[in-house]
C-alpha atoms as a PDB file:
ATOM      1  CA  UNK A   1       0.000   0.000   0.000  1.00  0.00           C
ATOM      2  CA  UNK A   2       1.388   3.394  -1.003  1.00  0.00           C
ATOM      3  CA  UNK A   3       1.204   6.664   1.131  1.00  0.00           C
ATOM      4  CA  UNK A   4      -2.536   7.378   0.193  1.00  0.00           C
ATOM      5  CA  UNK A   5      -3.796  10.079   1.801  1.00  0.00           C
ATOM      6  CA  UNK A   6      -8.046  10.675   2.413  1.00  0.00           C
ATOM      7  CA  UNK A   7      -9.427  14.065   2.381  1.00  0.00           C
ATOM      8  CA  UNK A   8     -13.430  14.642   3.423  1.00  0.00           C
ATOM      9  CA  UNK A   9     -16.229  16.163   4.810  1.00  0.00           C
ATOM     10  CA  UNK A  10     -19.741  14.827   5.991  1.00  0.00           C
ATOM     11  CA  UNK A  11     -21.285  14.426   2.351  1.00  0.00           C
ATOM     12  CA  UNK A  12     -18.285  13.365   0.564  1.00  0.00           C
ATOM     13  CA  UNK A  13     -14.513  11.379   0.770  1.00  0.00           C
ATOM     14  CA  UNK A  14     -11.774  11.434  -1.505  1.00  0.00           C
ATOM     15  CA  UNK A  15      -8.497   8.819  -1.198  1.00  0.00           C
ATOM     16  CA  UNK A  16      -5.187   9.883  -3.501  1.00  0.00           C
ATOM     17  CA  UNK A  17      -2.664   8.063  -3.744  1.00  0.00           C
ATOM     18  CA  UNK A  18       0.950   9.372  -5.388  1.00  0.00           C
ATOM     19  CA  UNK A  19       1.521   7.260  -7.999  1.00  0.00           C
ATOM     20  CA  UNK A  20       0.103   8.789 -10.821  1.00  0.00           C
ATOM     21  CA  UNK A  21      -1.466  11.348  -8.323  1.00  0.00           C
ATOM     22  CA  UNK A  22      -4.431   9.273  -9.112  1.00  0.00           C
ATOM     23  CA  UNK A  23      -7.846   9.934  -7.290  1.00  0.00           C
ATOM     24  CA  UNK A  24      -8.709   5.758  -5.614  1.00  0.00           C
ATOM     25  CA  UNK A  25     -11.668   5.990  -3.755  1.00  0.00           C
ATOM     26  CA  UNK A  26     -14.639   8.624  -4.170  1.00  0.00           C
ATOM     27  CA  UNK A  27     -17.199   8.006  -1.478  1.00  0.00           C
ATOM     28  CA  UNK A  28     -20.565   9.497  -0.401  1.00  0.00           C
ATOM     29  CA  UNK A  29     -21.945  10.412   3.086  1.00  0.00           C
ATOM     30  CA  UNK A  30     -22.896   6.261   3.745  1.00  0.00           C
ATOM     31  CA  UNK A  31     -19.654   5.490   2.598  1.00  0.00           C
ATOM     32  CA  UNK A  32     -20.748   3.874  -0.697  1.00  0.00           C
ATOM     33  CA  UNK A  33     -18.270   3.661  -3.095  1.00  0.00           C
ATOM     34  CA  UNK A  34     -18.643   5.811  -6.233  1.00  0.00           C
ATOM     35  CA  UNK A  35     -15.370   4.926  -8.154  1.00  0.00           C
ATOM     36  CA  UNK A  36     -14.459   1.953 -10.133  1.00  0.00           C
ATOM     37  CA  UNK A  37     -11.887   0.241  -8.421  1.00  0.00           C
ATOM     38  CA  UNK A  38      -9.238  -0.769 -10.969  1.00  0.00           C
ATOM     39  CA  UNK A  39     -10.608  -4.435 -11.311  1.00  0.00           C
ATOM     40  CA  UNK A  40      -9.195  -6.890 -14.231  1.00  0.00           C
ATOM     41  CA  UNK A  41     -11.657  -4.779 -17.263  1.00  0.00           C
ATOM     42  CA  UNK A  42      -9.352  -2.040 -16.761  1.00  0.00           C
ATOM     43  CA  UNK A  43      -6.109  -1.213 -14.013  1.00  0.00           C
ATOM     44  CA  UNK A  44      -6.874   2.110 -13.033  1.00  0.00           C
ATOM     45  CA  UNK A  45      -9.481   4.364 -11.500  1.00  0.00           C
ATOM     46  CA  UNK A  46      -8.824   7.962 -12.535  1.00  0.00           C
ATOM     47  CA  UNK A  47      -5.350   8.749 -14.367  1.00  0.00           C
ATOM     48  CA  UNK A  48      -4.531  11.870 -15.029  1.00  0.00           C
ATOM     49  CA  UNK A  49      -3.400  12.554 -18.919  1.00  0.00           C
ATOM     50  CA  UNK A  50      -0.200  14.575 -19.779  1.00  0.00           C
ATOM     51  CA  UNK A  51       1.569  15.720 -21.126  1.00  0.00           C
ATOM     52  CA  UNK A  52      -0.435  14.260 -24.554  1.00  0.00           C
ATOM     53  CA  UNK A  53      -4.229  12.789 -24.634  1.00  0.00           C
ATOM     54  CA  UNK A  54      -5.238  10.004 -26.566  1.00  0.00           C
ATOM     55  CA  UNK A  55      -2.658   8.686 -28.697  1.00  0.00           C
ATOM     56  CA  UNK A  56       0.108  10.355 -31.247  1.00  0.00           C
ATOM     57  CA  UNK A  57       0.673   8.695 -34.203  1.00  0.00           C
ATOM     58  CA  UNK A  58       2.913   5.434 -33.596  1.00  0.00           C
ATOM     59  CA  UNK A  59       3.306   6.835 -30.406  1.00  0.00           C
ATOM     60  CA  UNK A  60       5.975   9.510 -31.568  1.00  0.00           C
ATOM     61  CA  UNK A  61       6.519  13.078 -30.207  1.00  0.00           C
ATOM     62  CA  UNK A  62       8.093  15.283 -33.246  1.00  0.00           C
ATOM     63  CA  UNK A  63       9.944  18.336 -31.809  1.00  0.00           C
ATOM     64  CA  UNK A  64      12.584  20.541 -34.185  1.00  0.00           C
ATOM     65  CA  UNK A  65      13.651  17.455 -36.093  1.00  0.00           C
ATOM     66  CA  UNK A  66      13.732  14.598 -32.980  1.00  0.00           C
ATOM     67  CA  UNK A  67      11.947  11.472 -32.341  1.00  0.00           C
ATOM     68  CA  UNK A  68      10.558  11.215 -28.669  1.00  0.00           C
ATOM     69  CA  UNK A  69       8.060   7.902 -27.783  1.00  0.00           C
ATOM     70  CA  UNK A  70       5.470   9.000 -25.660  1.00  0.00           C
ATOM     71  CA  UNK A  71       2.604   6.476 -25.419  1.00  0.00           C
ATOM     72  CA  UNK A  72      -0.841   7.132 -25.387  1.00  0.00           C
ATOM     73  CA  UNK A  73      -2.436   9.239 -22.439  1.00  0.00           C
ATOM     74  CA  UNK A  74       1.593  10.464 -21.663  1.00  0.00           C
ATOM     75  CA  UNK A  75       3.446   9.743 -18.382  1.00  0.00           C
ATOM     76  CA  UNK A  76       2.174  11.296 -15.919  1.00  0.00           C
ATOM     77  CA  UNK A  77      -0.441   8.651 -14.961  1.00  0.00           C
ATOM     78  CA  UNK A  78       2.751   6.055 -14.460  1.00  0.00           C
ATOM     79  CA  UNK A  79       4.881   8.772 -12.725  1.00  0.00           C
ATOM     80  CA  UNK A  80       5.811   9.303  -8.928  1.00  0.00           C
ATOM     81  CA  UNK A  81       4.088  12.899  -7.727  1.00  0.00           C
ATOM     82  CA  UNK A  82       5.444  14.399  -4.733  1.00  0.00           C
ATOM     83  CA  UNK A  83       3.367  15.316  -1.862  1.00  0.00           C
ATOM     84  CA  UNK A  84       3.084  19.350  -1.388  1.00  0.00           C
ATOM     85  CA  UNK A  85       0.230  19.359   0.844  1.00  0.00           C
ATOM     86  CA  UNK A  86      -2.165  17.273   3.046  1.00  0.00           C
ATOM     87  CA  UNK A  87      -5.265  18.188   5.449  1.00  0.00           C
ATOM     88  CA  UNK A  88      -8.213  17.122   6.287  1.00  0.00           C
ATOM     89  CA  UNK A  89      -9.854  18.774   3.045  1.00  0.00           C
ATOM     90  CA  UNK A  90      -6.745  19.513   0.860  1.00  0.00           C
ATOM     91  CA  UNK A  91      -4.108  17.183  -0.826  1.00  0.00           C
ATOM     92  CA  UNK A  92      -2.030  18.873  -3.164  1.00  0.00           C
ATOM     93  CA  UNK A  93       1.048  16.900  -5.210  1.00  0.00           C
ATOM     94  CA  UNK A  94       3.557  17.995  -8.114  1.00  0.00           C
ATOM     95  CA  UNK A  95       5.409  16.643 -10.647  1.00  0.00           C
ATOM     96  CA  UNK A  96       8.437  18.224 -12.280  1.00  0.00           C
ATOM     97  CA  UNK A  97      10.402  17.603 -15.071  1.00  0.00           C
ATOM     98  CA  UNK A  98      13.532  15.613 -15.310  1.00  0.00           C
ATOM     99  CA  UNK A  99      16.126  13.579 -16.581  1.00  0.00           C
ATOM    100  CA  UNK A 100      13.764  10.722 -17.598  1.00  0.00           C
ATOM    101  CA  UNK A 101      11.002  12.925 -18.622  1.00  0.00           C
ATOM    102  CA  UNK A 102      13.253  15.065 -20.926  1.00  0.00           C
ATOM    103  CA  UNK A 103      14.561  11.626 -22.752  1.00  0.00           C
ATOM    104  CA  UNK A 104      11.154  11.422 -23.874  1.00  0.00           C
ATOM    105  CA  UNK A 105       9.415  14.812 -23.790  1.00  0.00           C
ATOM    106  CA  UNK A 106      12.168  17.325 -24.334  1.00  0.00           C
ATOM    107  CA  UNK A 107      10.351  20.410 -22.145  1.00  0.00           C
ATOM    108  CA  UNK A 108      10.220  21.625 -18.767  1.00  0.00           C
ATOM    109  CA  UNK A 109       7.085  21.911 -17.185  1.00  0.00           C
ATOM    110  CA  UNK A 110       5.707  21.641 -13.631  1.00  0.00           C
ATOM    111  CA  UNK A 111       2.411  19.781 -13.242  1.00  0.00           C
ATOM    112  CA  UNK A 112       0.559  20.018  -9.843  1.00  0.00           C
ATOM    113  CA  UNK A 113      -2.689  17.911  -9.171  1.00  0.00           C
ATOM    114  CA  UNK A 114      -5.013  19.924  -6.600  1.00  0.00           C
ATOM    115  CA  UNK A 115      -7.788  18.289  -4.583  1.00  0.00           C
ATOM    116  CA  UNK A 116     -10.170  19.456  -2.626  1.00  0.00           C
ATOM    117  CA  UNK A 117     -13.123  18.964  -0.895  1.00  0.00           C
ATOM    118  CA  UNK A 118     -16.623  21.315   0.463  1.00  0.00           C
ATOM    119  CA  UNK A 119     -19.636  20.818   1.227  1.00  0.00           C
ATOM    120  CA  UNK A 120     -21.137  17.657  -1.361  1.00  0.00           C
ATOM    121  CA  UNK A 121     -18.080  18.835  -3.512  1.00  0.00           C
ATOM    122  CA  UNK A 122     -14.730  17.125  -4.645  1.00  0.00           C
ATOM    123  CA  UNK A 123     -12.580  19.610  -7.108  1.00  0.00           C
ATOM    124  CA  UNK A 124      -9.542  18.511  -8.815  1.00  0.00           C
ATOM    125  CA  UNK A 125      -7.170  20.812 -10.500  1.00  0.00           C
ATOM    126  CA  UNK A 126      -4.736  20.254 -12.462  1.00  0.00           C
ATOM    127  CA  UNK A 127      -2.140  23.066 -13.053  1.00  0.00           C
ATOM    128  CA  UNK A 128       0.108  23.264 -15.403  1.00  0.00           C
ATOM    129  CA  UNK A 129       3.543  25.917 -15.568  1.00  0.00           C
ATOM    130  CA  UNK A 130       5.712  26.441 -18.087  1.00  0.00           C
ATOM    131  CA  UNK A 131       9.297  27.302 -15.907  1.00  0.00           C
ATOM    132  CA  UNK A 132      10.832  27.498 -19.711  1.00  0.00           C
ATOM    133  CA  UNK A 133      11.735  29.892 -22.112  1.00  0.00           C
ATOM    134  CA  UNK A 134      10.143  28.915 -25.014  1.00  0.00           C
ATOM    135  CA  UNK A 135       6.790  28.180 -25.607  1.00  0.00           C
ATOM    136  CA  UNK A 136       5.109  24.363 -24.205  1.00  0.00           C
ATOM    137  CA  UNK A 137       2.898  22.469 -25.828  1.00  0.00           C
ATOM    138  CA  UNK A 138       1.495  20.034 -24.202  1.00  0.00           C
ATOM    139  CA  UNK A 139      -2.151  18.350 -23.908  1.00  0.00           C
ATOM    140  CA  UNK A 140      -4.127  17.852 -20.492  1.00  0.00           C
ATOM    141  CA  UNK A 141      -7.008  15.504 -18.780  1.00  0.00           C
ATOM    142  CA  UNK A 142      -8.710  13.641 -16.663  1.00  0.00           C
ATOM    143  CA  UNK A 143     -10.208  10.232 -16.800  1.00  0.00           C
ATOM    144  CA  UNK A 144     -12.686   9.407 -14.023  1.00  0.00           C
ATOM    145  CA  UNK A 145     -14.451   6.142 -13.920  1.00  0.00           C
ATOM    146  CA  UNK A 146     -17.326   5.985 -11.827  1.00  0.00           C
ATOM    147  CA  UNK A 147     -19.374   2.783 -11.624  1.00  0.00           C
ATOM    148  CA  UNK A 148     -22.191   1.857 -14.067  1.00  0.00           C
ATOM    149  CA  UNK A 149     -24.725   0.411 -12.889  1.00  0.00           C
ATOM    150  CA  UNK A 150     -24.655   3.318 -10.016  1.00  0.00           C
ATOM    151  CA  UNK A 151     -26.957   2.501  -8.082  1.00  0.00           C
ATOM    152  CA  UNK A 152     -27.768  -1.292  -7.038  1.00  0.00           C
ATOM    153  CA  UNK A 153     -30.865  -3.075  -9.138  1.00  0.00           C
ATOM    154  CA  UNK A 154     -30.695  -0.386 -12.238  1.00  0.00           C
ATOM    155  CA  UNK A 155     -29.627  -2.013 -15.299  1.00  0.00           C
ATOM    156  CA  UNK A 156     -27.476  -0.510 -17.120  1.00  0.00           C
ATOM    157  CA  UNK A 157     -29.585   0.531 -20.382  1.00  0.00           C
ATOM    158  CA  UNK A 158     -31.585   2.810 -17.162  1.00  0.00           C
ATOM    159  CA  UNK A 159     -28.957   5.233 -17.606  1.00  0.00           C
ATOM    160  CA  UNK A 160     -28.473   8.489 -19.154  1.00  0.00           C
ATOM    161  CA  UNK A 161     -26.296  11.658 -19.340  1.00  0.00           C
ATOM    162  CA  UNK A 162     -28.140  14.813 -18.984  1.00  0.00           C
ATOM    163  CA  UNK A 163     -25.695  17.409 -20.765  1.00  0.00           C
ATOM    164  CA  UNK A 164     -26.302  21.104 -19.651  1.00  0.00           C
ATOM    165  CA  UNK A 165     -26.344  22.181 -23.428  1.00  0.00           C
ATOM    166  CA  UNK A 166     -27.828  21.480 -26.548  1.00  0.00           C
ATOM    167  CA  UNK A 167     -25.188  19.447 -28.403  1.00  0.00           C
ATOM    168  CA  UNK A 168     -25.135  19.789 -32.116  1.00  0.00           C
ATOM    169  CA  UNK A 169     -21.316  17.733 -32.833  1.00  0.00           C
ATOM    170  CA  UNK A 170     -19.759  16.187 -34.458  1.00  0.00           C
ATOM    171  CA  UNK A 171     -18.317  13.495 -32.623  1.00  0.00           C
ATOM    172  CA  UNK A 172     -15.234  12.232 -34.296  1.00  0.00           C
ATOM    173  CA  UNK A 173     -14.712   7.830 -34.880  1.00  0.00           C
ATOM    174  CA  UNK A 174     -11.600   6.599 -33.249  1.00  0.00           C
ATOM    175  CA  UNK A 175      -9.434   4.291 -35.229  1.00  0.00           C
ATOM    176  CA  UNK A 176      -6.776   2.141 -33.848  1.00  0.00           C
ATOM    177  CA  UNK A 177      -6.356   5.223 -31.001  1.00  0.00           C
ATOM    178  CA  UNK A 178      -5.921   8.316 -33.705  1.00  0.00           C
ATOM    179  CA  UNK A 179      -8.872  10.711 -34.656  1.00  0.00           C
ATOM    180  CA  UNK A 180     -10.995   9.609 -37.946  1.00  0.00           C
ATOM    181  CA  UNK A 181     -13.867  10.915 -39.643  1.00  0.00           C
ATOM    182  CA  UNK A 182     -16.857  13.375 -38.379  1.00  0.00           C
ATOM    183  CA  UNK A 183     -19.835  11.668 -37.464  1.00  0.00           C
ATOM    184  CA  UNK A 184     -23.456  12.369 -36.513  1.00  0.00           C
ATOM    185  CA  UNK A 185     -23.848  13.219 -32.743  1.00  0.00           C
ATOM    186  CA  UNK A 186     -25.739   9.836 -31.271  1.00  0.00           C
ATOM    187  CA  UNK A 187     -28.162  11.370 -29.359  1.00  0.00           C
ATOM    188  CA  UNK A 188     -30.756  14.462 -29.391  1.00  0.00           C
ATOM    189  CA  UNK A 189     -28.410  17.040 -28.176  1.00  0.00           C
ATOM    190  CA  UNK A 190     -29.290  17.070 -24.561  1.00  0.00           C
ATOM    191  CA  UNK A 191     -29.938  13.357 -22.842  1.00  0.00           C
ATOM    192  CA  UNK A 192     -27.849  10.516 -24.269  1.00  0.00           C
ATOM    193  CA  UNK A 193     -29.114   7.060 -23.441  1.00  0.00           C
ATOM    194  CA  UNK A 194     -26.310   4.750 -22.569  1.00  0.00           C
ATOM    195  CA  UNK A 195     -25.819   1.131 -23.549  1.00  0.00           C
ATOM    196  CA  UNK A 196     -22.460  -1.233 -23.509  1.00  0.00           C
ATOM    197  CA  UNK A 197     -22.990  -0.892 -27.513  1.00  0.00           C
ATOM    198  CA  UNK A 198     -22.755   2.962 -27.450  1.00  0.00           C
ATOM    199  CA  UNK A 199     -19.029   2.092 -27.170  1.00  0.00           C
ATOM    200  CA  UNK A 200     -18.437  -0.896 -29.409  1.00  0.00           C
ATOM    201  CA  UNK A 201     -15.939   1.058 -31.651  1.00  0.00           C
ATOM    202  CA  UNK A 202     -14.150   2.733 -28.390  1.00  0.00           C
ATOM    203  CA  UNK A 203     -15.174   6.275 -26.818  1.00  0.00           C
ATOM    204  CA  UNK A 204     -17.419   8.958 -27.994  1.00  0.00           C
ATOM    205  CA  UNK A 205     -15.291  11.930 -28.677  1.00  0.00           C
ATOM    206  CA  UNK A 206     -16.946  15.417 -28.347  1.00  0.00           C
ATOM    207  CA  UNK A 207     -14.558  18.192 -29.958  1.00  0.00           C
ATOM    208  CA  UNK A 208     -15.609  21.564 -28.555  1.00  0.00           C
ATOM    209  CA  UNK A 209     -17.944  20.305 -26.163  1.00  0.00           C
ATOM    210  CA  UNK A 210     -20.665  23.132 -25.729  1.00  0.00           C
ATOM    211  CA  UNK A 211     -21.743  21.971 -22.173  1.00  0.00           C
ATOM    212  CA  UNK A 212     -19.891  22.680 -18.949  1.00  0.00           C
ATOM    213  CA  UNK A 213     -21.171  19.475 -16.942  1.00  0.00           C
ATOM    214  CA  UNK A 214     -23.594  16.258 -17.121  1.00  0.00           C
ATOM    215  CA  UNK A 215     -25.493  14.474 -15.076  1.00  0.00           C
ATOM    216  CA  UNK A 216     -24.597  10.860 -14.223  1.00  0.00           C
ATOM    217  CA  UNK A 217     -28.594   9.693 -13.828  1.00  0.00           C
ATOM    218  CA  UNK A 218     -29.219   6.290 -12.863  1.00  0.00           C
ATOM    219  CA  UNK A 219     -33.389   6.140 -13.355  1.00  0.00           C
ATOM    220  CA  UNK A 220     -35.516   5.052 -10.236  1.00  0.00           C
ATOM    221  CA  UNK A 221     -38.967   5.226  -9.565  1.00  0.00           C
ATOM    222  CA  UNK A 222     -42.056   7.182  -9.914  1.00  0.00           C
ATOM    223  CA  UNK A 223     -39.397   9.269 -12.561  1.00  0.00           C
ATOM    224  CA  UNK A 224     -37.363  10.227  -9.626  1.00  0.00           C
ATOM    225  CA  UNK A 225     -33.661   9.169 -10.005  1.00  0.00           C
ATOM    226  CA  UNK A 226     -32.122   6.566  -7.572  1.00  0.00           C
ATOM    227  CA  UNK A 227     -28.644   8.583  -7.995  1.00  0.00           C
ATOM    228  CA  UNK A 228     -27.631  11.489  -9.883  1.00  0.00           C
ATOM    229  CA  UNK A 229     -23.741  12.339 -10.052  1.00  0.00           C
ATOM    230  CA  UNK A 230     -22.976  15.952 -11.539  1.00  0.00           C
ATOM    231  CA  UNK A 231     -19.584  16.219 -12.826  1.00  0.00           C
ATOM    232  CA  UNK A 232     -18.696  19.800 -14.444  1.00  0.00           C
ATOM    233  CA  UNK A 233     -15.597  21.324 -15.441  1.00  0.00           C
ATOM    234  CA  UNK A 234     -13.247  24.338 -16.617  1.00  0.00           C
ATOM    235  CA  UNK A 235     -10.792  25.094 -18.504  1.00  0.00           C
ATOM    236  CA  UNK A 236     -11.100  22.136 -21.048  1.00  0.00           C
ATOM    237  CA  UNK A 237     -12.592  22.234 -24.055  1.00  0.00           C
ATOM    238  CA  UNK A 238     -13.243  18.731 -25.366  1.00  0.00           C
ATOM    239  CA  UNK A 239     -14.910  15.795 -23.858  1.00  0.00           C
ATOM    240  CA  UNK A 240     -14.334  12.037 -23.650  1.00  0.00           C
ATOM    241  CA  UNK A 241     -17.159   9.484 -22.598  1.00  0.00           C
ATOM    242  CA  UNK A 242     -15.734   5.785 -22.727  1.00  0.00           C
ATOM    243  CA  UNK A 243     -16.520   2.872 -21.191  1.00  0.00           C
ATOM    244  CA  UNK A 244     -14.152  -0.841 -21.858  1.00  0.00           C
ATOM    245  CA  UNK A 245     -15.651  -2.317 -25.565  1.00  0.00           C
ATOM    246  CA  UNK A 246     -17.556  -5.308 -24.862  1.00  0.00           C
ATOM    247  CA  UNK A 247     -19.275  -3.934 -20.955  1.00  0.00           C
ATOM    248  CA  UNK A 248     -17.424  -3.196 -18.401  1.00  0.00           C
ATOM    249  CA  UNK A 249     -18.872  -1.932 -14.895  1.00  0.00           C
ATOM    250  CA  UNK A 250     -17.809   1.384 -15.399  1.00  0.00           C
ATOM    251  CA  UNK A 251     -18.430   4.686 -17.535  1.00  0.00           C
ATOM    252  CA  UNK A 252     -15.622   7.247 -18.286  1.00  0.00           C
ATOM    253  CA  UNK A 253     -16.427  11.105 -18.185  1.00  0.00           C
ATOM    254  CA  UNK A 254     -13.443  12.583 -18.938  1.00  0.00           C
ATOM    255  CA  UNK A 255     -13.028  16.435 -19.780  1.00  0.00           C
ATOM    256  CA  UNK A 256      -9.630  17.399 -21.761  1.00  0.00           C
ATOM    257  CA  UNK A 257      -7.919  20.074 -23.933  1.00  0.00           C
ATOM    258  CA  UNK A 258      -6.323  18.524 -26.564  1.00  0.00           C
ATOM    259  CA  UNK A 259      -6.938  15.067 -28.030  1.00  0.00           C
ATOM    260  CA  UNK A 260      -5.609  12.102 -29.827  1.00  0.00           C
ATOM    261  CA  UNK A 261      -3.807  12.792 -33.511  1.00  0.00           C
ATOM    262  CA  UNK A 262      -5.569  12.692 -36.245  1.00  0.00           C
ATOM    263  CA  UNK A 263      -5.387   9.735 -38.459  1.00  0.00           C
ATOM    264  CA  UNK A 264      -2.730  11.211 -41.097  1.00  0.00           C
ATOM    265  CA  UNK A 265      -1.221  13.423 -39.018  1.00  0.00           C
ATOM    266  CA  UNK A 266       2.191  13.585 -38.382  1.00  0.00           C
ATOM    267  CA  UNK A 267       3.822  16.659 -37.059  1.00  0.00           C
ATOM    268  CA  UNK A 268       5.629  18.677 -35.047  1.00  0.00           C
ATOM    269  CA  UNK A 269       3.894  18.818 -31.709  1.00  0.00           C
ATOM    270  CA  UNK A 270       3.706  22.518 -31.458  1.00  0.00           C
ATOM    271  CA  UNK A 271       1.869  22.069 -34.242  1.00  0.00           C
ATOM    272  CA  UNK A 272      -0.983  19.078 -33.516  1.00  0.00           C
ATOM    273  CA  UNK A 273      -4.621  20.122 -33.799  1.00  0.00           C
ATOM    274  CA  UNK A 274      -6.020  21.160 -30.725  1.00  0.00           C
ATOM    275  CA  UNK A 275      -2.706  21.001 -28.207  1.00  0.00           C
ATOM    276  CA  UNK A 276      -2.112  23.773 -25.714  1.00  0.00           C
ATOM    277  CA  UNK A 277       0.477  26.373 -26.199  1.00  0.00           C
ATOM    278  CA  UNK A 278       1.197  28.138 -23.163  1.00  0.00           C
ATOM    279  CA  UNK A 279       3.494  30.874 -23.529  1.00  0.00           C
ATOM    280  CA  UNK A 280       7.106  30.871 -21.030  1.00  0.00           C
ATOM    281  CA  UNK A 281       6.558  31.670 -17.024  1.00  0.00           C
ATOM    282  CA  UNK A 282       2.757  31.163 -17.508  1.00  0.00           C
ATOM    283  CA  UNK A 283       0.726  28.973 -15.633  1.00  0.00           C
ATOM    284  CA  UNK A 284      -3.015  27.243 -16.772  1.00  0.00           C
ATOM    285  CA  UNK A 285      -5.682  25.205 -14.351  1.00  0.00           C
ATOM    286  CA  UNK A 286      -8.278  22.704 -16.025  1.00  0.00           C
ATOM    287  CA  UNK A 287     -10.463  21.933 -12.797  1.00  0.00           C
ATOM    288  CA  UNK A 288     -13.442  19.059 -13.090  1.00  0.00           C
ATOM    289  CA  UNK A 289     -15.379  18.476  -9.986  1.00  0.00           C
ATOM    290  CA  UNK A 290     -17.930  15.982  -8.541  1.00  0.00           C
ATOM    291  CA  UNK A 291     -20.867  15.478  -6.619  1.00  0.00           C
ATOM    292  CA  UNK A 292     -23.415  13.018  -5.157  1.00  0.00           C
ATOM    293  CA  UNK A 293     -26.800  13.164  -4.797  1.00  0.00           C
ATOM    294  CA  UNK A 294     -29.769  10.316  -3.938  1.00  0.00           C
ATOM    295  CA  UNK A 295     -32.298  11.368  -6.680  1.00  0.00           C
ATOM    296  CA  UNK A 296     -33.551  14.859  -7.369  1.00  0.00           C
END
């Protein structure tokens, strides 16, 4: 067991541990638990993406005429974060550049995760600070799995996400990891019914996502939900939902900026569709947050 550290109040619970500075355990005010927990569908609960999402073509980083491998979702989800902070309702952890990040992703960069917790509320930060003196692209995200069914004796097929905005896409396909072709957005542009086959081909990728949260809604009754989780964030701009092809007890909702290449593209990094510049000595947050709530 690592050197996890739990942060809560009445309504809500949050264990982190430093590997990966990876959110474990999400719990409500009964102490149910609201996070997948890594099982043999997939290792992990809620990695945190840099300094690329989704994949790069044959997992190479271009930069000023250099090969770097960086695999798909970057390092930082396999690195070792360094504690900065702990209380009863604040953990806050940082990872800096180094010798063995710089053999693959030639920048420097300082990445602190920031969690928090108030009221019903867990927020986690992540910002990111460009110590260099040239310009750092980079791409940032978070991948949350909370479980699905979400509350006990509601199938699966009972669920929906309720997005805040009318969604009018595209989505974009996702072949073998990389970006393909726009397609129609799968739903009416507010309430997307889920279903194991929704992700058959892999996620549903929203470029430019219009909304600013959802609504996890696992349908009770009399119309009135048996659980409702409300995750929002800022900052990003794009949006991942993703469950494991072929069902899995778990659903992905996983804001980012920046996203997997697209298939037949190449480049330089600076220059990838959609990645984050951010300017020497400057410093970005992308903050999602989470809350629980029996019905309503």
């Amino acid at each position: 067991m690592s050197d996890r550290h739990t942060i809560g109040t009445a309504a809500i619970s949050a264990t982190i541990k430093p590997e990966g500075a990876e959110l474990t355990s999400l719990r409500d005010s009964a102490g149910e638990e609201l996070l997948w927990q890594a099982g043999p569908e997939w290792p992990r609960h809620s990695p945190v993406l840099f300094p690329v999402v989704g994949r790069l073509a044959g997992d190479t980083l271009r930069h000023q005429g250099q090969e770097y491998r960086v695999t798909q979702h970057g390092f930082a989800r396999d690195s070792l974060f360094a504690w900065t902070e702990r209380s009863a309702t604040r953990a806050v952890l940082r990872l800096v550049d180094s010798a063995e990040t710089r053999a693959v992703y030639p920048f420097p960069f300082l990445l602190e995760m920031i969690y928090a917790v108030e009221g019903e509320t867990l927020s986690v930060a992540a910002r990111v600070t460009n110590p260099g003196d040239a310009v750092l692209p980079c791409g940032v995200g978070a991948h949350p799995a909370f479980r699905w069914p979400l509350a006990a004796g509601v199938a699966k097929e009972a669920h929906v996400l309720e997005f805040d905005t009318q969604e009018t896409g595209p989505v974009l396909a996702v072949e073998g990891g990389l970006l393909g072709e726009e397609e129609k957005l799968p739903f009416d542009g507010r309430v997307l019914p889920l279903s194991p086959a929704l992700f058959a081909q892999d996620a549903l990728v929203m470029p430019g996502v219009a909304s600013r949260s959802v609504r996890f809604v696992a349908a009770g009754e009399d119309g009135v939900p048996a659980r409702v989780l409300t995750v929002a964030w800022e900052g990003y701009k794009d949006l991942g939902i993703w469950s494991k092809p072929g069902g899995a007890p778990f659903l992905c909702i996983e804001p980012w900026f920046s996203m997997a290449s697209p298939v037949g593209w190449d480049g330089e990094i600076a220059d990838k569709p959609g990645i984050l510049l951010l300017p020497p000595g400057e410093s970005r947050d992308f903050t999602w947050t989470v809350r629980s709530s029996d019905g309503g």
